[in-house]
Protein backbone atom coordinates (compact mmCIF):
# COMPACT_ATOMS: atom_id res chain seq x y z
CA UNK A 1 162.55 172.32 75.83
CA UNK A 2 163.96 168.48 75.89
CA UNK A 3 160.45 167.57 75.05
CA UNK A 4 160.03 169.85 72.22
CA UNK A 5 159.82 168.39 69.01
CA UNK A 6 161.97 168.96 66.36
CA UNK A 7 160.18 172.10 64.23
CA UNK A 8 159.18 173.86 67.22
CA UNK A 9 162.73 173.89 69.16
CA UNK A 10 164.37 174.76 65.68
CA UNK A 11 161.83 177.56 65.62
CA UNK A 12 162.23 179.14 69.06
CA UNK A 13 166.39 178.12 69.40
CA UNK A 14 166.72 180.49 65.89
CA UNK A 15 164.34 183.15 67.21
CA UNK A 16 166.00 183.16 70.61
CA UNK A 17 169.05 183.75 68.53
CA UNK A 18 167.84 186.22 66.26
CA UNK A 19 166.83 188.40 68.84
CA UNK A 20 170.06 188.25 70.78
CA UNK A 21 172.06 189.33 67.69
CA UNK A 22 169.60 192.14 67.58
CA UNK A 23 170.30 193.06 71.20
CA UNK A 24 173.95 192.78 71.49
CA UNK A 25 173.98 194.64 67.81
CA UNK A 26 171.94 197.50 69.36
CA UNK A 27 173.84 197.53 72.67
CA UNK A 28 176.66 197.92 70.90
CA UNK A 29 175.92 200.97 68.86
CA UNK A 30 174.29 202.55 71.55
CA UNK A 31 177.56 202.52 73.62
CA UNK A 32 180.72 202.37 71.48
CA UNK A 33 179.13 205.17 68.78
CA UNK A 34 179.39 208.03 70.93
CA UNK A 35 183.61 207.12 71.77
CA UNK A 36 183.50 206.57 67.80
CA UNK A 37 182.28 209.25 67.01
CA UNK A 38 184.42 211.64 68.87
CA UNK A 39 187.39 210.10 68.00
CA UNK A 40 186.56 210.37 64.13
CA UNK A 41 184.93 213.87 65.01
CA UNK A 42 188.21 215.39 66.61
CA UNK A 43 190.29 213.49 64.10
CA UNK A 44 188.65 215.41 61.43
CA UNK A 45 188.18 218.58 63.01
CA UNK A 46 191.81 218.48 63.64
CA UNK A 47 193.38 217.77 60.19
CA UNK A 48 190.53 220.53 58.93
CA UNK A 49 192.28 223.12 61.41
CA UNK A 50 195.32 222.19 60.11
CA UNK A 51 194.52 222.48 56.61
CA UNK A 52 192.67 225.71 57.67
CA UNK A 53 195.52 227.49 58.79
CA UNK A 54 197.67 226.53 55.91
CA UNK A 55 195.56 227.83 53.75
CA UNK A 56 194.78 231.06 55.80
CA UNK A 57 199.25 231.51 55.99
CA UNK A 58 199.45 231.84 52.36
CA UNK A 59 196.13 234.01 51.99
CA UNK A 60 195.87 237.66 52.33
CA UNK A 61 193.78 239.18 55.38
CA UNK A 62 191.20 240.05 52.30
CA UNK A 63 190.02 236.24 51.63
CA UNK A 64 190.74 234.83 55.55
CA UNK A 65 186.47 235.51 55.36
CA UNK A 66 185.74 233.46 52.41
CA UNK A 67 188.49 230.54 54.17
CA UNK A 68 186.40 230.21 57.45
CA UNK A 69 183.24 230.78 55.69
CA UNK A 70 183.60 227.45 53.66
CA UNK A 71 185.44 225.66 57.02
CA UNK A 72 182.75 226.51 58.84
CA UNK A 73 180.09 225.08 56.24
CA UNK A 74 181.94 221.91 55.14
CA UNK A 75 182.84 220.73 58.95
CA UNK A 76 179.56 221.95 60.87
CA UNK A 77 182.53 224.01 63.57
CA UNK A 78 182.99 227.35 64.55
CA UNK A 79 186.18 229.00 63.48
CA UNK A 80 187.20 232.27 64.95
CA UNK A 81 190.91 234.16 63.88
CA UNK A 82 191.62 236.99 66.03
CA UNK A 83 194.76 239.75 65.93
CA UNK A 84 195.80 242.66 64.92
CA UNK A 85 193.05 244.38 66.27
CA UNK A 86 190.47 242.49 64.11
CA UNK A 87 188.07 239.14 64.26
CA UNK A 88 186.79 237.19 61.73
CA UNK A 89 184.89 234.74 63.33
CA UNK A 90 182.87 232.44 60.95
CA UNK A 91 182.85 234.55 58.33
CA UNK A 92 182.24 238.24 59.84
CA UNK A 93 184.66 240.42 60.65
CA UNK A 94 184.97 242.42 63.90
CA UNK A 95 187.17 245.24 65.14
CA UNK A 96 188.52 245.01 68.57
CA UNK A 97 189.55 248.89 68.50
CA UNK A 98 187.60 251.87 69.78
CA UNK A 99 184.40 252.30 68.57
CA UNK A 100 184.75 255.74 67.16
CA UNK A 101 188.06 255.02 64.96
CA UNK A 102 186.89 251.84 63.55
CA UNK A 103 183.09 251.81 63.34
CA UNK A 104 181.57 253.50 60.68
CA UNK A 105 178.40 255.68 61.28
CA UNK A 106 176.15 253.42 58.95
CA UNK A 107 177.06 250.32 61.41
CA UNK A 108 174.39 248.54 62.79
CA UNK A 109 173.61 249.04 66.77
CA UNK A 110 173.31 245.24 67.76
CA UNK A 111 174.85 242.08 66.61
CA UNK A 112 172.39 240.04 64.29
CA UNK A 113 170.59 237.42 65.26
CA UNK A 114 171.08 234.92 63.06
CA UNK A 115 173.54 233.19 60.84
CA UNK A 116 172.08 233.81 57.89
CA UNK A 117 171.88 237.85 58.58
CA UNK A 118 175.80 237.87 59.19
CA UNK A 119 176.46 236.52 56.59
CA UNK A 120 174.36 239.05 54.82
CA UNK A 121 175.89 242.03 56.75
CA UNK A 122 179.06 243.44 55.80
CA UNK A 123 181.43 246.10 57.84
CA UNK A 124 183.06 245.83 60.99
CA UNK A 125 181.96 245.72 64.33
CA UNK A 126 183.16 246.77 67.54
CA UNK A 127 183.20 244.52 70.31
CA UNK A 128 185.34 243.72 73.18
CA UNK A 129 187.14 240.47 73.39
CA UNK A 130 185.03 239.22 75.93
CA UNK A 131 181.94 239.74 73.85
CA UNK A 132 183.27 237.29 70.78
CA UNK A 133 180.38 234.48 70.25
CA UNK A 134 180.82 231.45 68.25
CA UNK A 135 177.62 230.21 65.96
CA UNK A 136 176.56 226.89 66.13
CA UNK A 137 175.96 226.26 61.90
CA UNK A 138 173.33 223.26 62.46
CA UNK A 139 171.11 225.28 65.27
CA UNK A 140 171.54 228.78 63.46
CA UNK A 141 172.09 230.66 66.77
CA UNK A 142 175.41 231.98 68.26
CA UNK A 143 176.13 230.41 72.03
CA UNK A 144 178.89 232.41 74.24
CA UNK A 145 182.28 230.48 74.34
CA UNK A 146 182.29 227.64 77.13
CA UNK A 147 178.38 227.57 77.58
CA UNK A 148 178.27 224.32 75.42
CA UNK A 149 178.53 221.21 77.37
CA UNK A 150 180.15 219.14 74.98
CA UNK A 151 182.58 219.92 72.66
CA UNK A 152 186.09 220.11 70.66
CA UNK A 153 188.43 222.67 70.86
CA UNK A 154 191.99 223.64 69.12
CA UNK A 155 193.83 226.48 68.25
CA UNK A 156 196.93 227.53 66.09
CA UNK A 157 198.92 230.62 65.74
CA UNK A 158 198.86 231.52 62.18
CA UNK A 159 201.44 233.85 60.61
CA UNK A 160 199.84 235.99 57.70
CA UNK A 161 201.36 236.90 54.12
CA UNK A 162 202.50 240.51 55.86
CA UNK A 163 203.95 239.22 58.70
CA UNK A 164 201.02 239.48 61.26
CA UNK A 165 200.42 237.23 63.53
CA UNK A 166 196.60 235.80 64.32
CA UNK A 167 195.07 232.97 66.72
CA UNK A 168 193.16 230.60 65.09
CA UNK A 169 190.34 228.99 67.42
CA UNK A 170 188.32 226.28 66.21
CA UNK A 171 185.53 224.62 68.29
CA UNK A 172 183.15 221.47 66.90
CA UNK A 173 179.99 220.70 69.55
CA UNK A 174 179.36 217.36 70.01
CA UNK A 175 175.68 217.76 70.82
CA UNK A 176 173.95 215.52 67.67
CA UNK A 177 175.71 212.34 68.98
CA UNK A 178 174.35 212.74 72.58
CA UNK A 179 170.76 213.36 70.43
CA UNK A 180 171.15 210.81 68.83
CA UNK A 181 171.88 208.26 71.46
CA UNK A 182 168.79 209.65 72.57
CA UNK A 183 166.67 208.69 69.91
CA UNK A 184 168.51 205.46 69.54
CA UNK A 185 166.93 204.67 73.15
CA UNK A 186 163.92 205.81 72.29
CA UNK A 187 162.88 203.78 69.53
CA UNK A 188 164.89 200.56 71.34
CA UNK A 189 160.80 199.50 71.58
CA UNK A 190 159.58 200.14 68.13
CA UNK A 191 162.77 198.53 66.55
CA UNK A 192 162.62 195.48 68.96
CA UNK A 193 158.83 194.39 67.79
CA UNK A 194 160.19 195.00 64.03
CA UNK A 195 162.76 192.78 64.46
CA UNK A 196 160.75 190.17 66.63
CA UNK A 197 158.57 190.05 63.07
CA UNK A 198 161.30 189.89 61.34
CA UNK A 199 163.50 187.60 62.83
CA UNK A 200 159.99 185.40 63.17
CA UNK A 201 159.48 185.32 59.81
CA UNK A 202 163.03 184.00 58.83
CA UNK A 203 163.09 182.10 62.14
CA UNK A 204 160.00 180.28 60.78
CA UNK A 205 161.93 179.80 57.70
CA UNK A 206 164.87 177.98 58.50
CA UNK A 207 163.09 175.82 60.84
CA UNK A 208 160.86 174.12 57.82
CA UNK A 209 163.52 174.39 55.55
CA UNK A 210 166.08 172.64 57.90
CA UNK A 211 163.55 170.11 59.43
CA UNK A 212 161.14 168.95 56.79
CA UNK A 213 164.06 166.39 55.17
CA UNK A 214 164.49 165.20 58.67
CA UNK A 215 160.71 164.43 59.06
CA UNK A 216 160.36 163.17 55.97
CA UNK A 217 163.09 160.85 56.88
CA UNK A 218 161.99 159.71 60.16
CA UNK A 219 158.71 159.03 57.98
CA UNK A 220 160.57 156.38 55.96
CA UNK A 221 162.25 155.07 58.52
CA UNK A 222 158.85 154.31 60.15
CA UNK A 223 157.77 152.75 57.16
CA UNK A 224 161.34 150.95 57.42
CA UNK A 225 160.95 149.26 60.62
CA UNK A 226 157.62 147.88 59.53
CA UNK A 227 159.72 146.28 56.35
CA UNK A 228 157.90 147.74 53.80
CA UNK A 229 159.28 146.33 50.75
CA UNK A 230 158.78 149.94 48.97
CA UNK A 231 159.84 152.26 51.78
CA UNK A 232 162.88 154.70 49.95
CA UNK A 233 164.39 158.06 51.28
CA UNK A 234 163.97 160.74 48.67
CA UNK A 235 167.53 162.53 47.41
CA UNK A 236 167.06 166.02 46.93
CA UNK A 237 170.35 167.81 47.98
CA UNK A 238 174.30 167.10 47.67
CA UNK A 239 175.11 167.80 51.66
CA UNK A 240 174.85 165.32 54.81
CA UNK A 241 171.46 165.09 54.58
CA UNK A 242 170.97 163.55 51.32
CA UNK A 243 174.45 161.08 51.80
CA UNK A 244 172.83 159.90 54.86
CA UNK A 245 169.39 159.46 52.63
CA UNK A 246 171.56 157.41 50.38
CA UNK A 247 173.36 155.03 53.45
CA UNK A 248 169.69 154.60 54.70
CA UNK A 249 168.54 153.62 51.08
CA UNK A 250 171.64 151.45 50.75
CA UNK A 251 171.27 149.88 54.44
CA UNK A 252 167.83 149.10 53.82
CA UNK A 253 168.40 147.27 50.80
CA UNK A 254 170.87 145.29 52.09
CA UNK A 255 168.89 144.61 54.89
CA UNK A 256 166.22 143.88 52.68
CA UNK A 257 168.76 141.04 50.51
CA UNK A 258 169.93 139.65 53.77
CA UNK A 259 166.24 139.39 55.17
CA UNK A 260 165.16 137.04 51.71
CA UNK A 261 168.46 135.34 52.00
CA UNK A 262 168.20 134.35 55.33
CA UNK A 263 164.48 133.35 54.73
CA UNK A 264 165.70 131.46 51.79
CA UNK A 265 168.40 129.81 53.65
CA UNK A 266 165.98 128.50 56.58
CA UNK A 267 163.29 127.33 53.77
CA UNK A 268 166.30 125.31 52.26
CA UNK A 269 167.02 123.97 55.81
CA UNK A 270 163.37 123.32 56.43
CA UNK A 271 163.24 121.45 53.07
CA UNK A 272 166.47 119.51 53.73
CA UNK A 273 165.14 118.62 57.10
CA UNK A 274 161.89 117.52 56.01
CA UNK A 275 163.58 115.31 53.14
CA UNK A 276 165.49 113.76 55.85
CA UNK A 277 162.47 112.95 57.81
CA UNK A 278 160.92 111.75 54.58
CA UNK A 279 164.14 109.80 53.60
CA UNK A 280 163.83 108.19 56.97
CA UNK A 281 160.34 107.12 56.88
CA UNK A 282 160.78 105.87 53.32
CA UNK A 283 164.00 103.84 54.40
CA UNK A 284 162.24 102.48 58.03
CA UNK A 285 159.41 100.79 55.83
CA UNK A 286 161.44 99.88 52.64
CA UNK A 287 163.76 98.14 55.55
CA UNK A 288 160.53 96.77 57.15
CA UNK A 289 159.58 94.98 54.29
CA UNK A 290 162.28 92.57 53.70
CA UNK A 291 162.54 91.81 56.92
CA UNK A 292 159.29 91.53 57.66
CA UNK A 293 159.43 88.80 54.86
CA UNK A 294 162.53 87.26 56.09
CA UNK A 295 161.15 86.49 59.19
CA UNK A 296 157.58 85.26 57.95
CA UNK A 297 160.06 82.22 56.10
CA UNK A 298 161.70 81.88 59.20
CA UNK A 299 159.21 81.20 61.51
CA UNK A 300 157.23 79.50 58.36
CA UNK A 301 160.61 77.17 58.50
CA UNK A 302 160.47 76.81 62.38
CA UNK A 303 157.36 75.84 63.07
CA UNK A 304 157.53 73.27 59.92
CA UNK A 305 154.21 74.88 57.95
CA UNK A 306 153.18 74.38 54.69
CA UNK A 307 155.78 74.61 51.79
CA UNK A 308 158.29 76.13 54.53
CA UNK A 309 159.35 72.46 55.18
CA UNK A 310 161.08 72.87 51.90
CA UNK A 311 164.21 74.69 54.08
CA UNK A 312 166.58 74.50 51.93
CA UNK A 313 165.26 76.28 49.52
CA UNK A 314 163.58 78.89 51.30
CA UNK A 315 167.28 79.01 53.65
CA UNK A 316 168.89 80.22 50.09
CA UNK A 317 165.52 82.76 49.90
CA UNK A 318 166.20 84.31 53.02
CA UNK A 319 170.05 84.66 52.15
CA UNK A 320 168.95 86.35 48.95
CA UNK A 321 166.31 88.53 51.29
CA UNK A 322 169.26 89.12 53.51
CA UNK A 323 171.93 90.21 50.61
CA UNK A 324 169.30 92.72 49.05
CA UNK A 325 168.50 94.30 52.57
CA UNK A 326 172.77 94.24 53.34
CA UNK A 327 172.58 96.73 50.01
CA UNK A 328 169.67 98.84 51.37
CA UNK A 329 170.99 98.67 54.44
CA UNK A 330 174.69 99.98 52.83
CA UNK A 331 173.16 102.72 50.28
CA UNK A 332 170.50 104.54 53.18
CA UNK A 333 173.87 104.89 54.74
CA UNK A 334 175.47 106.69 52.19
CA UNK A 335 172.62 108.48 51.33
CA UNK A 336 172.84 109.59 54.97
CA UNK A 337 176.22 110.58 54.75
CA UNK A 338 176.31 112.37 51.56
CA UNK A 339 176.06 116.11 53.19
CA UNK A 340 179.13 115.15 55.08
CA UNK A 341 181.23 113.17 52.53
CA UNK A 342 180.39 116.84 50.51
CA UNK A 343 182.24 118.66 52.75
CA UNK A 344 184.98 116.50 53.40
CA UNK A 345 185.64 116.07 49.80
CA UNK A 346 187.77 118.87 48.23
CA UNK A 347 188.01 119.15 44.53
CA UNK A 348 191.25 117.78 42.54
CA UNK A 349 192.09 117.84 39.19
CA UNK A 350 190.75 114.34 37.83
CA UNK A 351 191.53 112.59 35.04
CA UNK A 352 187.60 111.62 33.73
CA UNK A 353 188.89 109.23 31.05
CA UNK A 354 190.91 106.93 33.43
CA UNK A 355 188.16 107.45 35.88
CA UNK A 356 185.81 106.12 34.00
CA UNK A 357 187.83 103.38 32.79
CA UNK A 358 187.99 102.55 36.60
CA UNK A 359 184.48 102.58 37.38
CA UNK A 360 183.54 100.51 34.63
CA UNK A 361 185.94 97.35 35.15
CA UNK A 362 183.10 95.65 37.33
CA UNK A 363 179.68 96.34 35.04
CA UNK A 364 182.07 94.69 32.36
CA UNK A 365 181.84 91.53 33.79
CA UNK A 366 178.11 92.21 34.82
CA UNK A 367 176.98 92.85 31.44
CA UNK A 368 178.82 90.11 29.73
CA UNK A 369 176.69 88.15 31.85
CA UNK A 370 173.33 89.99 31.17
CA UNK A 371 174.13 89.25 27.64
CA UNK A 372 174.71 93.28 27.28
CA UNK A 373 177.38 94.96 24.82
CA UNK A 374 179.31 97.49 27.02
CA UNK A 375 180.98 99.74 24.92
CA UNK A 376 183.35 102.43 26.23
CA UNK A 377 184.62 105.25 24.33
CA UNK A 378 186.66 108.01 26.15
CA UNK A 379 189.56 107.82 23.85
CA UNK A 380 192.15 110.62 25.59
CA UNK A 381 189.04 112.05 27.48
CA UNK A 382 188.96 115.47 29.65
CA UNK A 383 190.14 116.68 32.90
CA UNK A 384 188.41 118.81 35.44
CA UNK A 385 187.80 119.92 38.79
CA UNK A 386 185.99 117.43 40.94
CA UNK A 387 186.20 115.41 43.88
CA UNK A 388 186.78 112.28 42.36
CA UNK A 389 185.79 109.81 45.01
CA UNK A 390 182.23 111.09 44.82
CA UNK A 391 182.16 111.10 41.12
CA UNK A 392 183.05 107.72 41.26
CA UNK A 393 180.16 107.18 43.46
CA UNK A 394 177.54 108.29 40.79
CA UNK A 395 178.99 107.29 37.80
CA UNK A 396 178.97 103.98 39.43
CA UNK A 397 174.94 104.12 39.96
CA UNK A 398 174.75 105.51 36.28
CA UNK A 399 175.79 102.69 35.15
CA UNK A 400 174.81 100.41 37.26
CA UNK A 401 171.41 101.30 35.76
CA UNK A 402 172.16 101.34 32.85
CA UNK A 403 173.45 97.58 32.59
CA UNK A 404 170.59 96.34 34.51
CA UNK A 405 167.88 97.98 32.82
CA UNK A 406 169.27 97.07 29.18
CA UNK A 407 167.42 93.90 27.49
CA UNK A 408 169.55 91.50 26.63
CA UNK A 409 171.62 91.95 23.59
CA UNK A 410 171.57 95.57 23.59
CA UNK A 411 173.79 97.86 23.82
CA UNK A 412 175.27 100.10 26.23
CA UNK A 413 177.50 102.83 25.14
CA UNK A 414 179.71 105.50 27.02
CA UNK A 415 181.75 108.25 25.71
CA UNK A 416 182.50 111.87 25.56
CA UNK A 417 181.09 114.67 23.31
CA UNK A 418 182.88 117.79 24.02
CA UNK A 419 182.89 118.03 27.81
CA UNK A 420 180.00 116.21 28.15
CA UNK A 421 180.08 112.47 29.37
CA UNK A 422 177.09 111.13 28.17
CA UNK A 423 175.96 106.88 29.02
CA UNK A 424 173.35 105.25 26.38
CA UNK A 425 171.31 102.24 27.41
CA UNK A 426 168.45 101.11 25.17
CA UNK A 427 165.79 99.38 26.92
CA UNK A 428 162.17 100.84 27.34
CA UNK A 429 162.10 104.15 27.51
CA UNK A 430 161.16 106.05 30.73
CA UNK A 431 157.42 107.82 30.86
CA UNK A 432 158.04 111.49 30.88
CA UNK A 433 155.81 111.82 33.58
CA UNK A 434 157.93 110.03 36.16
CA UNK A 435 161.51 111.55 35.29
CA UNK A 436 160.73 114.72 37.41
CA UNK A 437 160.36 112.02 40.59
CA UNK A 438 163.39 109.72 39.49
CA UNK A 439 165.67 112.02 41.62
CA UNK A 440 163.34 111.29 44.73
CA UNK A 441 164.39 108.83 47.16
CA UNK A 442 162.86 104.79 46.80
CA UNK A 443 160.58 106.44 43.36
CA UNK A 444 160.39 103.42 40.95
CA UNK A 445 158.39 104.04 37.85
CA UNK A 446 156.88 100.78 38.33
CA UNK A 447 154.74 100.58 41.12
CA UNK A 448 155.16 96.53 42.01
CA UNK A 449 158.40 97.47 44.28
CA UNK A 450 159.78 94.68 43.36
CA UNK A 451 163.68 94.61 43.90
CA UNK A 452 163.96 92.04 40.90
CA UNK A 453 162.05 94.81 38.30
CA UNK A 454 162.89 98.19 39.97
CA UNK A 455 165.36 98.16 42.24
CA UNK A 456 165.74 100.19 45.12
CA UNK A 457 165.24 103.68 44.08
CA UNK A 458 168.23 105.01 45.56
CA UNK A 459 170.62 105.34 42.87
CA UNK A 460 169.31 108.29 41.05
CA UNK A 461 168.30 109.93 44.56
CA UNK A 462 172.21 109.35 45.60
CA UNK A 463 173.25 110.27 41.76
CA UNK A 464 171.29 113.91 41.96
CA UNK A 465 172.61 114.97 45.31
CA UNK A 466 176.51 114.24 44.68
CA UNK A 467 175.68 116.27 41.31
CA UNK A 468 173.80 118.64 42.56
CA UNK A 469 176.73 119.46 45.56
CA UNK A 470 178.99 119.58 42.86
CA UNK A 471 177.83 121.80 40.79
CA UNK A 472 177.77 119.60 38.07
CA UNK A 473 174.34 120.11 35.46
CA UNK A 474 172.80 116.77 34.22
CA UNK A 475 170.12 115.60 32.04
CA UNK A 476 167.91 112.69 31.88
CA UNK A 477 165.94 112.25 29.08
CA UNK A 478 164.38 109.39 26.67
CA UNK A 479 165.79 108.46 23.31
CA UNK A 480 163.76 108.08 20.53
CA UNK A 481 166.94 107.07 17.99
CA UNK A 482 167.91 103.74 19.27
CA UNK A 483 164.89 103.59 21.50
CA UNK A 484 166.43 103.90 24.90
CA UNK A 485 167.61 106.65 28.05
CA UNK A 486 170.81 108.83 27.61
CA UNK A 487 172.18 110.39 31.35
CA UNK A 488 174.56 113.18 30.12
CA UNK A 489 176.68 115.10 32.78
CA UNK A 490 178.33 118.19 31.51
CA UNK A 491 181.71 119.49 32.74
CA UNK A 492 182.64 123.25 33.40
């Protein structure tokens, strides 16, 4: 049975069932109907009786025929009133006297035969006491008191209109229950195979009815553990059945979102990862280079070689060499430690107008001697929810940029338009077809790498990633309208 599956153990655990019902249902009216029947048979016959003999106390001897006659037909008993030297036993009436006072000479010789002819016959008839039969109504034949096997007896003494007194005997056989226990035995076969069909049919039923959703859902969830993307329980009913369709539907989905996310989590990861390993390669050689050159001078210087005699001057080219690489050295290592200075930086309410005030004090001096106008114009400014050291950080390498890549005698300008802080430089504008790269790390739209022309390529690279972790949208793009590059960073 355990290894059953579901339809077929449905099927044979509601027939099993069925037919017990059946049994126990049968069993029981085989063998409580007879005691029920009894009871509710003498219960009746003896409220008839008693209504019987009321009746027959305030009739006169004249219509005590016509009383048993319809007892006797509406409770299938036989009803027999005896005294005063007469009988009237279901409906006939018989003289207990001697036969030649109380017979009369057209009397018949024998007692009829049937119910139906005494009822027919009229007169009296002389018999003895001992010769009284009762009639058994449903059989149509009379059987001699006491010969019945079963049956129900009473009597009552019954006082007439005129003062006589008569015995009123009333017996009810109990024979059709005992036949019909009978029969109810008998056909225990024939009713057993009809109900086997039966209870087969409705067995067979209830078993698709109550295990096709369940199939169907152990279908999906088949489909489910393979992921399929489309895989959905069908709702077709209000009860348990369709609310656990709907958790299933709702797990899977959210199984489903937490699969992607996850997936889009590690690609993010893998991408991070591999831009570190990028970053790192990119730094290692951009590193390499200068001091590669640095020690070509050197040893150039050493060993006393061609133009490297000139020391002096090529001493103050390898303390230039040495500067730029202290900066490389200094901005790889907060590019490094951007992802943690993120974290450790919560965001405060910051003044932007004083910040920028504040970052600005040094490129003043720079651009006065680049021969470039700095112009600042915050006025009261804005405040808003950043960390502020960070901000600093790339506001600095904004305009950084934007004093040393302004020709000389141009302008660079710096205010606010709304909540947008927006930093003009005009100088040659920027090919659209490198901006997309300018966030990557050591990407200088000219291709010389020279430190002089292009700088490092870091300051965008560091610029985009303390943006970008806080949430802060920017734009890049070329002016046409003083010919030049506007960085605008919008505030929420």
């Amino acid at each position: 049975m355990k290894k059953l599956k579901l339809f077929p153990k449905t099927f044979l655990f509601t027939l099993s069932l069925m037919l017990v019902i059946t049994l126990v249902a049968y069993a029981l009216l085989y063998f409580l109907l007879p005691g029920v029947y009894t009871r509710v048979k003498e219960k009746n016959i003896l409220h008839a009786t008693d209504n019987l003999a009321a009746d027959l106390e305030k009739a006169s001897p004249a219509d005590f025929n016509a009383l048993i006659s319809a007892f006797v037909g509406k409770n299938n008993a036989s009803a027999t009133l005896s005294g005063n030297g007469i009988v009237y036993s279901n409906g006939i009436t018989y003289s207990t006297r001697s036969t030649e006072e109380s017979v009369p000479d057209t009397a018949p010789q024998s007692i009829p035969e049937t119910q139906t002819d005494l009822q027919n016959t009229t007169g009296l008839y002389s018999v003895s006491p001992e010769d009284i039969v009762s009639a058994v109504p449903d059989q149509n034949i009379f059987i001699p008191n006491g010969s019945a096997s079963e049956a129900i007896s009473t009597q009552r003494t019954v006082q007439s209109t005129d003062g006589s007194l008569y015995q009123l005997s009333v017996t009810a056989t109990l024979q059709p229950i005992g036949e019909a226990s009978s029969i109810i035995l008998m056909l225990l076969p024939v009713a057993l195979l009809i109900c086997l069909a039966i209870a087969a049919v409705f067995a067979l039923v209830y078993s698709r009815a109550l295990t096709r959703p369940i199939k169907e859902l152990s279908a999906v969830t088949a489909r489910m553990a393979t992921l399929d993307p489309d895989a959905r329980c069908t709702v077709n009913t209000g009860d348990e059945i369709g609310t656990l369709s709907e958790n299933m539907n709702s797990l899977y989905t959210s199984l489903l979102n937490s699969i992607q996310e996850l997936e889009n989590e590690i690609a993010k990861v893998s991408a991070a990862e591999q831009s570190k390993v990028d970053f790192m390669r990119t730094a290692s050689h951009e590193l390499k280079t200068p001091v590669t050159a640095v020690s070509g001078m050197l040893e150039g210087m050493i060993c006393n070689v061609g133009r490297y005699r000139d020391r002096d001057t090529y001493l103050q080219v390898c303390k230039d060499q040495i500067d730029e690489l202290s900066v490389l050295i200094r901005e790889v290592l907060d590019a490094t430690r951007l992802d943690m200075l993120m974290e450790n930086q919560a965001p405060t309410v910051t003044d932007l107008a004083a910040l920028v005030d504040q970052v600005a004090a040094p490129y003043r001096l720079i651009a006065r001697a680049r021969g470039v106008r700095l112009t600042i114009d915050v006025g009261a400014g804005i405040n808003a929810q950043v960390p502020a050291p960070l901000l600093e950080k790339a506001l600095s390498n904004v305009l950084s940029n934007a004093v040393n890549y302004t020709t000389s005698g141009k302008n660079v300008r710096v205010y606010f338009e709304k909540r947008s802080l927006i930093v003009e430089n005009a100088c040659a504008p920027i090919g659209r077809e490198h901006l997309p790269h300018l966030k990557e790390a050591f990407y200088r739209p000219e291709f010389s790498h020279s430190h002089d022309t292009g700088g490092n390529g870091l300051g965008l690279y560091i610029t985009d990633r303390i943006l970008s972790g806080c949430g802060l949208p920017y734009t890049f793009e070329p002016m046409e309208s003083p010919e030049g590059m506007r960085f605008t960073i919008n505030f929420p």
